[in-house]
C-alpha atoms as a PDB file:
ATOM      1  CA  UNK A   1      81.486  44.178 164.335  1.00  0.00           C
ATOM      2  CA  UNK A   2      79.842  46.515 161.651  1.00  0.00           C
ATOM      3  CA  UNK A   3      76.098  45.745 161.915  1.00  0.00           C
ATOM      4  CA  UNK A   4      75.495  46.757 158.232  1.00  0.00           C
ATOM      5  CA  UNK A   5      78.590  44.995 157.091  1.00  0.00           C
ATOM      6  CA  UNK A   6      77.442  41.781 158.651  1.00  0.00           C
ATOM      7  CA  UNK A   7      73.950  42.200 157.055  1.00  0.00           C
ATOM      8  CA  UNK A   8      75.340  42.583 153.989  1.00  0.00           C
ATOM      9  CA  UNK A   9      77.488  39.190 154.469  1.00  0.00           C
ATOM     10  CA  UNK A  10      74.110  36.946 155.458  1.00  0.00           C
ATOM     11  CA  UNK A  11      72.316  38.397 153.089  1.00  0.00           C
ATOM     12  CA  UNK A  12      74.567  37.901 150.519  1.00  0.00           C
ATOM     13  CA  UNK A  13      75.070  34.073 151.753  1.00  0.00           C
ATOM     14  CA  UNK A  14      71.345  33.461 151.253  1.00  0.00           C
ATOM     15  CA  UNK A  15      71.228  35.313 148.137  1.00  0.00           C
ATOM     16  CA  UNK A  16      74.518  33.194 146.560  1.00  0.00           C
ATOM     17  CA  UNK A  17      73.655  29.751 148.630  1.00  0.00           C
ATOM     18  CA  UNK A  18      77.035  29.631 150.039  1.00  0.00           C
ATOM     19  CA  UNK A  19      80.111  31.558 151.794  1.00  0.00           C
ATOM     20  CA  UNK A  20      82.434  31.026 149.289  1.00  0.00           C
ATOM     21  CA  UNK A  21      80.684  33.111 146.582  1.00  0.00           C
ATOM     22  CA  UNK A  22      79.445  35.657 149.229  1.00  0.00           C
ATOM     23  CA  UNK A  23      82.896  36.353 150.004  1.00  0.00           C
ATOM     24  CA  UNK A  24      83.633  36.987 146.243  1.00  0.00           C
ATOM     25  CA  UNK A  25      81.236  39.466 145.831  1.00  0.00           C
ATOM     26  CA  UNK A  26      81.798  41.184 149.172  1.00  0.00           C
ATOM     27  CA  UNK A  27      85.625  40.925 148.275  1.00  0.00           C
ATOM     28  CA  UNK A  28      86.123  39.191 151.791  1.00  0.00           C
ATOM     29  CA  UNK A  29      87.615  36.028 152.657  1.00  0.00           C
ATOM     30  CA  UNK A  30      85.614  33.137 153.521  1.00  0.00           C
ATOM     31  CA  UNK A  31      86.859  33.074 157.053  1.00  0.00           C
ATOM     32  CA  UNK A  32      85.967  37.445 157.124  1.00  0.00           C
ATOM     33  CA  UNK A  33      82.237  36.071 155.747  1.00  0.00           C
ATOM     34  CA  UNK A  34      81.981  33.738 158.522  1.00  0.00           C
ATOM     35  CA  UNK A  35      83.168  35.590 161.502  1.00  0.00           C
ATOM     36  CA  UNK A  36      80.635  38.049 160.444  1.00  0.00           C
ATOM     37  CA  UNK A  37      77.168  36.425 160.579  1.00  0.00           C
ATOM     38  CA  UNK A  38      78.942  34.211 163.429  1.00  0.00           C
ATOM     39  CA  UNK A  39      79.173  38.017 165.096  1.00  0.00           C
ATOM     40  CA  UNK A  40      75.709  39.036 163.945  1.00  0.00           C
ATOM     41  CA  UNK A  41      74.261  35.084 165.418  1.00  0.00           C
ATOM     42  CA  UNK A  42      76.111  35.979 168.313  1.00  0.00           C
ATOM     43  CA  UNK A  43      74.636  39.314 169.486  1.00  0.00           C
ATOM     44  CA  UNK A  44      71.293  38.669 167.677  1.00  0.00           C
ATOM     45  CA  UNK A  45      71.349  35.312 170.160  1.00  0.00           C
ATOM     46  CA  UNK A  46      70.125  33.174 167.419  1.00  0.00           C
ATOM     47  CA  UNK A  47      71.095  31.248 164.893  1.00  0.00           C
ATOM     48  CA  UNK A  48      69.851  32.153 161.473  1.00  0.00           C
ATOM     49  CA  UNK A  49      71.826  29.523 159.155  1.00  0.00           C
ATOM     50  CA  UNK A  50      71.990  26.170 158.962  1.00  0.00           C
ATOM     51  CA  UNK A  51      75.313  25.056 157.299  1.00  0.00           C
ATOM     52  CA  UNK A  52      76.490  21.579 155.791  1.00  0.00           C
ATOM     53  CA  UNK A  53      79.186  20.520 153.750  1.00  0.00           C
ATOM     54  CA  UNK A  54      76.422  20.670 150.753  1.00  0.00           C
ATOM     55  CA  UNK A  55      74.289  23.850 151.409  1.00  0.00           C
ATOM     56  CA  UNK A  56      72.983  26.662 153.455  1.00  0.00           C
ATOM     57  CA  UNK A  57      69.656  27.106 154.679  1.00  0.00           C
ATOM     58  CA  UNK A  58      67.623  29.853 156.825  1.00  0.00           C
ATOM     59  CA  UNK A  59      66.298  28.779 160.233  1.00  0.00           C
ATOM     60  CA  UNK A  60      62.869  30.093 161.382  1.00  0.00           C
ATOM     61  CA  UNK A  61      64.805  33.025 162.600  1.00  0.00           C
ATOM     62  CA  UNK A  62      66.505  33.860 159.745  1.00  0.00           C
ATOM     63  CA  UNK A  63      63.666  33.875 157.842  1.00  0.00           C
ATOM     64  CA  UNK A  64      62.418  36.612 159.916  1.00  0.00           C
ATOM     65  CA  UNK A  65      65.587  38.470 160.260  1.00  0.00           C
ATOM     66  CA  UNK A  66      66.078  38.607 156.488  1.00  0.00           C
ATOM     67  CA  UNK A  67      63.585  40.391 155.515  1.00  0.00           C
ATOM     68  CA  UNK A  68      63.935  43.302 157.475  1.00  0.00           C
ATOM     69  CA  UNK A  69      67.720  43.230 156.942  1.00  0.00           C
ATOM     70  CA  UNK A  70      66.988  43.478 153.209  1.00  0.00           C
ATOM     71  CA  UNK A  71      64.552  46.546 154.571  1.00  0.00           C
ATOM     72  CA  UNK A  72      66.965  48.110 156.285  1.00  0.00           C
ATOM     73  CA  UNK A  73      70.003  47.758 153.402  1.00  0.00           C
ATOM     74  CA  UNK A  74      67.436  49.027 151.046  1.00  0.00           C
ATOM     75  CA  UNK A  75      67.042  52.263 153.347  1.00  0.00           C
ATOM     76  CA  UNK A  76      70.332  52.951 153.340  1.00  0.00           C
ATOM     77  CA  UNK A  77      71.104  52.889 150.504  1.00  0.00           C
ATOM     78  CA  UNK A  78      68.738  54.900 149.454  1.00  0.00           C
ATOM     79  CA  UNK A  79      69.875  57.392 151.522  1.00  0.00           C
ATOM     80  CA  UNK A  80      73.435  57.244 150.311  1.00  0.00           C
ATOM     81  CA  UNK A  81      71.683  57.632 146.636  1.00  0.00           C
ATOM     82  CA  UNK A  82      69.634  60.704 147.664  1.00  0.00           C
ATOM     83  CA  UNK A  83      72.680  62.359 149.290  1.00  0.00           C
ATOM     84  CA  UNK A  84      74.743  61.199 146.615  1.00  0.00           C
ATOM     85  CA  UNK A  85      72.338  62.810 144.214  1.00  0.00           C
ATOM     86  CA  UNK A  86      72.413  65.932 146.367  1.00  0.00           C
ATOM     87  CA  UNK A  87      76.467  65.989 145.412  1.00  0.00           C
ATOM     88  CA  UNK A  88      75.855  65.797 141.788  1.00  0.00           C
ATOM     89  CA  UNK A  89      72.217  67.247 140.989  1.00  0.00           C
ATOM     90  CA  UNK A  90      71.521  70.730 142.166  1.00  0.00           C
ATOM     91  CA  UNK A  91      68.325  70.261 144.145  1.00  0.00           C
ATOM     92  CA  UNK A  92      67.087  71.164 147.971  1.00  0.00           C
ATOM     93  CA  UNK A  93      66.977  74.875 149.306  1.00  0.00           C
ATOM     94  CA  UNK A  94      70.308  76.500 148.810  1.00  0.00           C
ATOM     95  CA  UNK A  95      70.574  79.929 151.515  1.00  0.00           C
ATOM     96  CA  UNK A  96      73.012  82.695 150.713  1.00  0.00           C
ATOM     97  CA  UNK A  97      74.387  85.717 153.002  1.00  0.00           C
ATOM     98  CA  UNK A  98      75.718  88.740 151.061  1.00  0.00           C
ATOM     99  CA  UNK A  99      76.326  92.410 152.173  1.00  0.00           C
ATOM    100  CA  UNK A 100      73.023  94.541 151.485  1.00  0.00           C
ATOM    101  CA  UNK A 101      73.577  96.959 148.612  1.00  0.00           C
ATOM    102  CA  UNK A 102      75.738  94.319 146.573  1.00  0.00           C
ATOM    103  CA  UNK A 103      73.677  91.556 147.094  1.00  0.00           C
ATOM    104  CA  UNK A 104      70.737  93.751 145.651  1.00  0.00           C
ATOM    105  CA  UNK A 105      72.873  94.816 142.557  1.00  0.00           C
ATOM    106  CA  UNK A 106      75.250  92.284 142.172  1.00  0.00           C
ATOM    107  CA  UNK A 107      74.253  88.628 143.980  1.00  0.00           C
ATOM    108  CA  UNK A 108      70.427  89.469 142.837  1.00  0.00           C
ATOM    109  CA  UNK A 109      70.408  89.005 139.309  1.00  0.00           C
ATOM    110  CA  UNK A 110      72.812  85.681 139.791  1.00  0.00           C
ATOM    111  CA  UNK A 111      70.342  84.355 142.070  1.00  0.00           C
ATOM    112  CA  UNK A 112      67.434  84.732 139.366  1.00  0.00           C
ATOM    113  CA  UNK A 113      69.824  82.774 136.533  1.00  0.00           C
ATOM    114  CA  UNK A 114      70.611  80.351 138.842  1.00  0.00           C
ATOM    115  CA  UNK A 115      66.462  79.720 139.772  1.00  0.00           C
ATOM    116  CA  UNK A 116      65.821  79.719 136.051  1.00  0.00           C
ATOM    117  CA  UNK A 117      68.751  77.301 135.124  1.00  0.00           C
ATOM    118  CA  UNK A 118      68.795  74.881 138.090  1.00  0.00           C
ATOM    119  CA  UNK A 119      64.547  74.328 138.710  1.00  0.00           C
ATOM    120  CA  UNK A 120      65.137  71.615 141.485  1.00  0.00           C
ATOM    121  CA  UNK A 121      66.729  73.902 143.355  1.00  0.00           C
ATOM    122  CA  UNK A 122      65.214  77.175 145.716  1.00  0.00           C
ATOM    123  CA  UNK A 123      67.139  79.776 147.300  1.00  0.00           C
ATOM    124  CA  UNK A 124      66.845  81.587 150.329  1.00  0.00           C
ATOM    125  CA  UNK A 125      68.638  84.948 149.390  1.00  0.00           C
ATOM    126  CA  UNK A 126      69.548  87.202 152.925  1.00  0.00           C
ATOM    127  CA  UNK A 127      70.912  90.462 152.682  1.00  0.00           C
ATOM    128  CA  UNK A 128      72.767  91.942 155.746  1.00  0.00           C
ATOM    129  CA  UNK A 129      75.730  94.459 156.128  1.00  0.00           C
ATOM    130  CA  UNK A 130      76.590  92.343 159.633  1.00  0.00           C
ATOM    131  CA  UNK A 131      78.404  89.575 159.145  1.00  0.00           C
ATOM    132  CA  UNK A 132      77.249  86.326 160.177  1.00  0.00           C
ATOM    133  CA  UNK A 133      78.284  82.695 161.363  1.00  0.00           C
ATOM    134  CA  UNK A 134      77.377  80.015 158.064  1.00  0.00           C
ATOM    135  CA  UNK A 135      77.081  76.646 160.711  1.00  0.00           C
ATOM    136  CA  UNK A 136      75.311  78.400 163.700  1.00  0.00           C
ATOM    137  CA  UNK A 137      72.935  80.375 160.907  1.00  0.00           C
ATOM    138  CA  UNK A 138      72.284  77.021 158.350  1.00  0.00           C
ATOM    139  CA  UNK A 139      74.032  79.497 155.250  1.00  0.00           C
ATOM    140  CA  UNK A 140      75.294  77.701 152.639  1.00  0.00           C
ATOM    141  CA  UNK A 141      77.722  80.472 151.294  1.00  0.00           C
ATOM    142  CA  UNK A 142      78.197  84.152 151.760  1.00  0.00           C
ATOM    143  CA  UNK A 143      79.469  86.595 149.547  1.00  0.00           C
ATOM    144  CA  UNK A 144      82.383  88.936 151.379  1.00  0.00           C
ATOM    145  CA  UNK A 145      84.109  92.168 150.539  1.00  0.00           C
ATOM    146  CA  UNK A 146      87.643  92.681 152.037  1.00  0.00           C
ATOM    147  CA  UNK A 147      90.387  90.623 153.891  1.00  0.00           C
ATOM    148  CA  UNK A 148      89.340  87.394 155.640  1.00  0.00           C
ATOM    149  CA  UNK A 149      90.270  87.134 158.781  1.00  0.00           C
ATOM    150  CA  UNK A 150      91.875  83.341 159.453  1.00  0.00           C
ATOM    151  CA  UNK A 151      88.923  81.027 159.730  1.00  0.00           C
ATOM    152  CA  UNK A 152      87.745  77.454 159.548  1.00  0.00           C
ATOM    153  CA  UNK A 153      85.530  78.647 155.845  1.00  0.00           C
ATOM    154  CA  UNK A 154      87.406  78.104 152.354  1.00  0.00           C
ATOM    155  CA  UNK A 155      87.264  81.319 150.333  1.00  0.00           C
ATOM    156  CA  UNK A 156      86.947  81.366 146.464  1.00  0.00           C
ATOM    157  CA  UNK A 157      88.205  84.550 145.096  1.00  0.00           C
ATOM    158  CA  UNK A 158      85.823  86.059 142.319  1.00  0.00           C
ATOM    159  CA  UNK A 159      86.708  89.623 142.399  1.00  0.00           C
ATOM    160  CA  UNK A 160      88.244  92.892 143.273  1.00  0.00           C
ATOM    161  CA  UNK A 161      86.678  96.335 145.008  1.00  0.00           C
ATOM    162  CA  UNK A 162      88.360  99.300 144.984  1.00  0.00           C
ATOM    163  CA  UNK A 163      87.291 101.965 147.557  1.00  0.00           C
ATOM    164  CA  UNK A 164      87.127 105.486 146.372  1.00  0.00           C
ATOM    165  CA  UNK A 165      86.556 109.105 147.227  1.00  0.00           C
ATOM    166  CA  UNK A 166      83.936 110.906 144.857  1.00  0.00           C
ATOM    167  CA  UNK A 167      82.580 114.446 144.530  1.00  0.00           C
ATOM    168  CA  UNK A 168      79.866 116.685 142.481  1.00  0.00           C
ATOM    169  CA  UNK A 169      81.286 118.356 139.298  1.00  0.00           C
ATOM    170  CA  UNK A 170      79.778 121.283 140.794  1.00  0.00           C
ATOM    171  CA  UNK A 171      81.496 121.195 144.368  1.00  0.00           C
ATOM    172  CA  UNK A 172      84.934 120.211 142.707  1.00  0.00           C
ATOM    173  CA  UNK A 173      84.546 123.528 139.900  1.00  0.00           C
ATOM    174  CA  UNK A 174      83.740 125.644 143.238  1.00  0.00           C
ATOM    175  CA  UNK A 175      86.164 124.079 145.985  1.00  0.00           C
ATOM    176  CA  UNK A 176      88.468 122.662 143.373  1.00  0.00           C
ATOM    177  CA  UNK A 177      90.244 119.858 143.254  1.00  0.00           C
ATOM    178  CA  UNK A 178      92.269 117.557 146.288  1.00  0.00           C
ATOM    179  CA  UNK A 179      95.749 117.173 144.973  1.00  0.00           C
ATOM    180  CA  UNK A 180      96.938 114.737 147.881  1.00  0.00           C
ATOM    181  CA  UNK A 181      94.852 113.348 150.756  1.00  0.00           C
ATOM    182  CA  UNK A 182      96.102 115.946 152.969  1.00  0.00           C
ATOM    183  CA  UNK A 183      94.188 118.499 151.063  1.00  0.00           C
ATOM    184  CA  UNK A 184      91.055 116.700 152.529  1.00  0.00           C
ATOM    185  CA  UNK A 185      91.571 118.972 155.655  1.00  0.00           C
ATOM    186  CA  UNK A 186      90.291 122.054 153.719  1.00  0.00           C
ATOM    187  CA  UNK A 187      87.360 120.364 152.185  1.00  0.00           C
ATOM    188  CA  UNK A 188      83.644 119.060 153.382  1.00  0.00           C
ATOM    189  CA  UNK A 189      83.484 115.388 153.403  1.00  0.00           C
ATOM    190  CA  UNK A 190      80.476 112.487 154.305  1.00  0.00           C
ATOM    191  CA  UNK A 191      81.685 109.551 156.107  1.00  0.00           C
ATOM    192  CA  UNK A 192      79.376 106.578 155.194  1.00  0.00           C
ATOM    193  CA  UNK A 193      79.658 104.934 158.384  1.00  0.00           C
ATOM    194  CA  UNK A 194      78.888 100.899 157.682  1.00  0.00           C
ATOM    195  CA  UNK A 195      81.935 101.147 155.051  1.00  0.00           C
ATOM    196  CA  UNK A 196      84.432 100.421 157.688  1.00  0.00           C
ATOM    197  CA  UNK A 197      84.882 100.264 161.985  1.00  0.00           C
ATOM    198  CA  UNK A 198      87.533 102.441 161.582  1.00  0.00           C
ATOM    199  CA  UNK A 199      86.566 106.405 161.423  1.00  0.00           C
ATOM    200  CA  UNK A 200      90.051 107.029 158.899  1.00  0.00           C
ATOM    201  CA  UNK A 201      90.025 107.095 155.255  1.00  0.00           C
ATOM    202  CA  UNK A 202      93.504 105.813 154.264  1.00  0.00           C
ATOM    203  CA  UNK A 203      95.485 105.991 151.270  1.00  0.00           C
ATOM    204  CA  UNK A 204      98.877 105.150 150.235  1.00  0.00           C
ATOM    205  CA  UNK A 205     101.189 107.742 149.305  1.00  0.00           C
ATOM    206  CA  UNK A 206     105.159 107.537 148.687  1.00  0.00           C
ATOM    207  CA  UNK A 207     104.616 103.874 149.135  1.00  0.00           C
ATOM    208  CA  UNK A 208     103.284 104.276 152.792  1.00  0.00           C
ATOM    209  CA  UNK A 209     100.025 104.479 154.423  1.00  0.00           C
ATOM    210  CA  UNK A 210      98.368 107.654 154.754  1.00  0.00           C
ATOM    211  CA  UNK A 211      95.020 107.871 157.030  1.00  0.00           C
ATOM    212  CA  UNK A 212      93.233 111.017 157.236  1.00  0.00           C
ATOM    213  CA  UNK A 213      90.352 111.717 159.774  1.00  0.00           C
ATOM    214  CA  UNK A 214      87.979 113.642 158.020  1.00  0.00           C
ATOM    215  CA  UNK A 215      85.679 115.835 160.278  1.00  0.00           C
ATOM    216  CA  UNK A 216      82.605 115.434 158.826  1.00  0.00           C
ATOM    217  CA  UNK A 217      79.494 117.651 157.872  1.00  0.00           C
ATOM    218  CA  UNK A 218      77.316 114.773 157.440  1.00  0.00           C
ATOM    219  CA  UNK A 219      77.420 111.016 158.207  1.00  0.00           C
ATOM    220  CA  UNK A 220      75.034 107.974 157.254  1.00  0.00           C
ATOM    221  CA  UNK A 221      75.327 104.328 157.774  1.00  0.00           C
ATOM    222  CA  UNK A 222      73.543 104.304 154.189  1.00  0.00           C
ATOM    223  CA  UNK A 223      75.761 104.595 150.760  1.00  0.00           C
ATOM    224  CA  UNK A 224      72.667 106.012 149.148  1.00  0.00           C
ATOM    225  CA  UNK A 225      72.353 108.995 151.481  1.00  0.00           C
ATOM    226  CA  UNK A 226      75.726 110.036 150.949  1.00  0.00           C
ATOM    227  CA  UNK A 227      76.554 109.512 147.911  1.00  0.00           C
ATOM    228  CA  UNK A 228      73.696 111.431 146.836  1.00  0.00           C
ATOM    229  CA  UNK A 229      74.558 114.735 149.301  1.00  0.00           C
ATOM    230  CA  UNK A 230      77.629 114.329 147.364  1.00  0.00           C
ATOM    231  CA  UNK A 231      75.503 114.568 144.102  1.00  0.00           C
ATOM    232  CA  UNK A 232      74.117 117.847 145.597  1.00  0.00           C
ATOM    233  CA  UNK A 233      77.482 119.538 145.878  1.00  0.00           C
ATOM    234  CA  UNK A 234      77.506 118.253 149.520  1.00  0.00           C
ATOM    235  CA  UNK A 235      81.832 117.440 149.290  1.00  0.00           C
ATOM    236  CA  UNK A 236      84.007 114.328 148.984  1.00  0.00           C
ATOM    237  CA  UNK A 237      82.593 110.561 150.590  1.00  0.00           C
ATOM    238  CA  UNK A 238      84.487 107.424 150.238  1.00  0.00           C
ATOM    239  CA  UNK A 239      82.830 104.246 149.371  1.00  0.00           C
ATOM    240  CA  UNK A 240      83.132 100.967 147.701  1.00  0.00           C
ATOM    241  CA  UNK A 241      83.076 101.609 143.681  1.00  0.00           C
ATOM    242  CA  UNK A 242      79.961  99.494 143.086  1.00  0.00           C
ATOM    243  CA  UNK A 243      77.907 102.197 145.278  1.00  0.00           C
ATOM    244  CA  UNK A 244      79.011 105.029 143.260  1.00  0.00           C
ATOM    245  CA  UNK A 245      79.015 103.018 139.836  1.00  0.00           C
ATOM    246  CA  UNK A 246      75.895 103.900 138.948  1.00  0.00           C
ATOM    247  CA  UNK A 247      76.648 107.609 139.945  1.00  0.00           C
ATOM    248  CA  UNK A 248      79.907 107.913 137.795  1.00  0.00           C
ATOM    249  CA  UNK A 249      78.313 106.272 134.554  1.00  0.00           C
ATOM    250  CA  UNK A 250      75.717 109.676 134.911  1.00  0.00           C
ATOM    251  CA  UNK A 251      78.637 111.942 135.269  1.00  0.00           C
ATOM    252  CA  UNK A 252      76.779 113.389 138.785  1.00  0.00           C
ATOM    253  CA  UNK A 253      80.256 112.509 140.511  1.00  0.00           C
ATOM    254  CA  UNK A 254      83.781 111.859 139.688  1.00  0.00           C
ATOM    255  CA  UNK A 255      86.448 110.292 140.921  1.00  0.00           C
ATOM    256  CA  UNK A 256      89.243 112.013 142.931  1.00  0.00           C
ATOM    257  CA  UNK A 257      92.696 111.059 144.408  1.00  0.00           C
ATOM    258  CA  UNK A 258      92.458 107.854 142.210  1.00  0.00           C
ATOM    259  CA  UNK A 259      96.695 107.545 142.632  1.00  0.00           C
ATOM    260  CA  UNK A 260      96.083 107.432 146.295  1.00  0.00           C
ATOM    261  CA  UNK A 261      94.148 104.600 146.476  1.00  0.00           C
ATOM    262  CA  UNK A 262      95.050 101.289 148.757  1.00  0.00           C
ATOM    263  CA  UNK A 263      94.941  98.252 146.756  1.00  0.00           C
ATOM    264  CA  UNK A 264      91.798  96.819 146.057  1.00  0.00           C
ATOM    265  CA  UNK A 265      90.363  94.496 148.241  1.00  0.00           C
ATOM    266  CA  UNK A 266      88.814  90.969 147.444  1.00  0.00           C
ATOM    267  CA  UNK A 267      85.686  89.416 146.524  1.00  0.00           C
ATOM    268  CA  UNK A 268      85.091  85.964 148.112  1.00  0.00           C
ATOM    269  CA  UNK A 269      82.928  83.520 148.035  1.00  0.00           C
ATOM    270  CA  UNK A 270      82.985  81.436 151.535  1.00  0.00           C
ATOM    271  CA  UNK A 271      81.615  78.115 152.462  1.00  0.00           C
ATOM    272  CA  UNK A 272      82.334  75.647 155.181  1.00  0.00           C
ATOM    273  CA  UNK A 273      83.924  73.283 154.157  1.00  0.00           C
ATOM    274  CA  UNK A 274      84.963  71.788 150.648  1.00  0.00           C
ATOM    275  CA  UNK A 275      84.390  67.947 151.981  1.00  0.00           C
ATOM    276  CA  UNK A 276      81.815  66.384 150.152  1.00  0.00           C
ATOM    277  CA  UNK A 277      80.759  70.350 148.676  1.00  0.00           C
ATOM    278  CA  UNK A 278      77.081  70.456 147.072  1.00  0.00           C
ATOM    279  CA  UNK A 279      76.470  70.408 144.156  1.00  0.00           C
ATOM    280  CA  UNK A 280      74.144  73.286 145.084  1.00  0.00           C
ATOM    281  CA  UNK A 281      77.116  75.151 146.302  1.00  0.00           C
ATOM    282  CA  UNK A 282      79.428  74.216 143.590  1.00  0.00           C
ATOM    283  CA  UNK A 283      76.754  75.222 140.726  1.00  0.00           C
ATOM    284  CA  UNK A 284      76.360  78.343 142.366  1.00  0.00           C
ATOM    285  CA  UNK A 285      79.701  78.996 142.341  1.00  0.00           C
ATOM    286  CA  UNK A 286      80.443  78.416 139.177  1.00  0.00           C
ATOM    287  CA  UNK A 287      77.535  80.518 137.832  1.00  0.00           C
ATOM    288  CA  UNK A 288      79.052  83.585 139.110  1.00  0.00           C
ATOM    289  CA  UNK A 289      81.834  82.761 137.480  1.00  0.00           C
ATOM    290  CA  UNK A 290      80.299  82.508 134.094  1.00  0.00           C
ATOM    291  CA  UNK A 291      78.400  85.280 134.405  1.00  0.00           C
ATOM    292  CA  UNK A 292      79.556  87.835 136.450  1.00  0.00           C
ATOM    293  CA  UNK A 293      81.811  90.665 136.082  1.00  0.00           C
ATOM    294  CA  UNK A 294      82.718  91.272 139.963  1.00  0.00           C
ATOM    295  CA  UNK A 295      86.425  93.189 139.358  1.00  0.00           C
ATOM    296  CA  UNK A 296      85.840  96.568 140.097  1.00  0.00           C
ATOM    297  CA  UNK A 297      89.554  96.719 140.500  1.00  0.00           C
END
């Protein structure tokens, strides 16, 4: 027996005076109405209606029993309204992962659109180049660069990220220009170390993968740093085009072995699970859709 589903049946006996139109509003049978509150009588260990063949009345201890049933039906389903609310009104604390350096340039300014648009709603914004677990940390969604790895989250593709290897004006007019990626052996690079685990910068050349190991004057597990060494005539780095956008647009580096370049990778957003999704999440979502340009493809 269903405890609320039996509550439901005596209290809509006593509310309707009789089985017969209880059971047409629950959609039950008669018989399915009676075996119910004989259920609920049976483990309460009282009897809470009196039947005859011309009404139904409450004992003493359905008197009682009715009014907190009505409390406790009125509790729950005002927690299915508030969560059902939840589903289709933006509100509560919504917490987002993304990478550090996009999520400042890129998630940022969605984030503030989103506050102004959707007032019922705050948002805890985390920035972090490690990536994290969304159920063991309570995130929401995270915003990912590159190939997913097979997982339990469901990935909405908003983007594109090419990777690319930049240098000064000045150190190309001195050192000239790489013609291949095997030129990179005669030329100073910067490895940006968070870009990637492995130490090779690979490329794709006659249609196959090319990785060069470039022995480095200078490494930094920070974009900034290296792209701007390679501002100062420092030699060639490699990172994600969003780093260096700002960069190319003021001419202080250009691109080089463009041809070469793998494929670029996507821009997801992940989540948990798409049962019973947000509307939090879903708004979200949808706002970087509207308003984002994220295809640096």
């Amino acid at each position: 027996m269903d405890r609320l589903d039996a509550m439901q049946a005596f209290v809509a006996v006593v509310d309707l005076q009789g089985f017969a139109p209880a059971a047409r509003r629950l959609a039950l049978s008669p018989s399915a109405v009676t075996r119910l509150i004989a259920a609920l009588e049976e483990r309460l260990g009282a009897r809470l209606l009196q039947r005859t063949t011309r009404q139904v009345t409450l004992t003493d201890a359905g008197s009682r029993y009715l009014e907190r049933a009505r409390r406790i039906l009125a509790d729950v389903e005002e927690a299915e309204d508030a969560v059902e609310g939840e589903r289709t009104r933006p509100e509560g604390r919504l917490v987002i992962s993304a990478p550090f350096g996009f999520g400042r340039l890129h998630v940022s300014p969605v984030v503030s659109a989103y506050l102004k648009r959707y007032p019922d709603v705050g948002v805890d914004l985390r920035l972090s180049d490690h990536r994290i677990n969304l159920v063991e940390d309570g995130v929401d969604l995270a915003v990912r660069i590159g190939h997913l790895p097979d997982s339990t989250l469901v990935a909405r593709h908003v983007g594109e990220m090419r990777r690319i290897v930049v240098a000064s004006p000045g150190y190309l007019k001195r050192r000239g220009e790489p013609g291949r990626p095997a030129d990179l052996a005669t030329h100073d690079t910067i490895v940006f170390g968070a870009m990637t685990a492995a130490p090779d910068w690979r490329f794709v050349e006659d249609g196959r993968e090319v990785r060069i190991a470039p022995s480095p004057r200078f490494t930094s597990n920070s974009s900034d740093a290296a792209i701007q060494y390679a501002e100062q005539d420092g030699g060639l780095t490699r990172v994600m085009f969003y780093q260096a956008a700002e960069s190319l647009r003021a001419g202080r580096v250009r691109i080089v072995l463009a041809k070469f370049e793998q494929p670029a990778v996507p821009i997801h957003v992940v989540y948990p699970t798409t049962r019973l999704l947000s509307a939090k999440v879903r708004t979200f979502i949808d706002l970087v859709t509207e308003i984002s340009n994220w295809h640096f493809g």
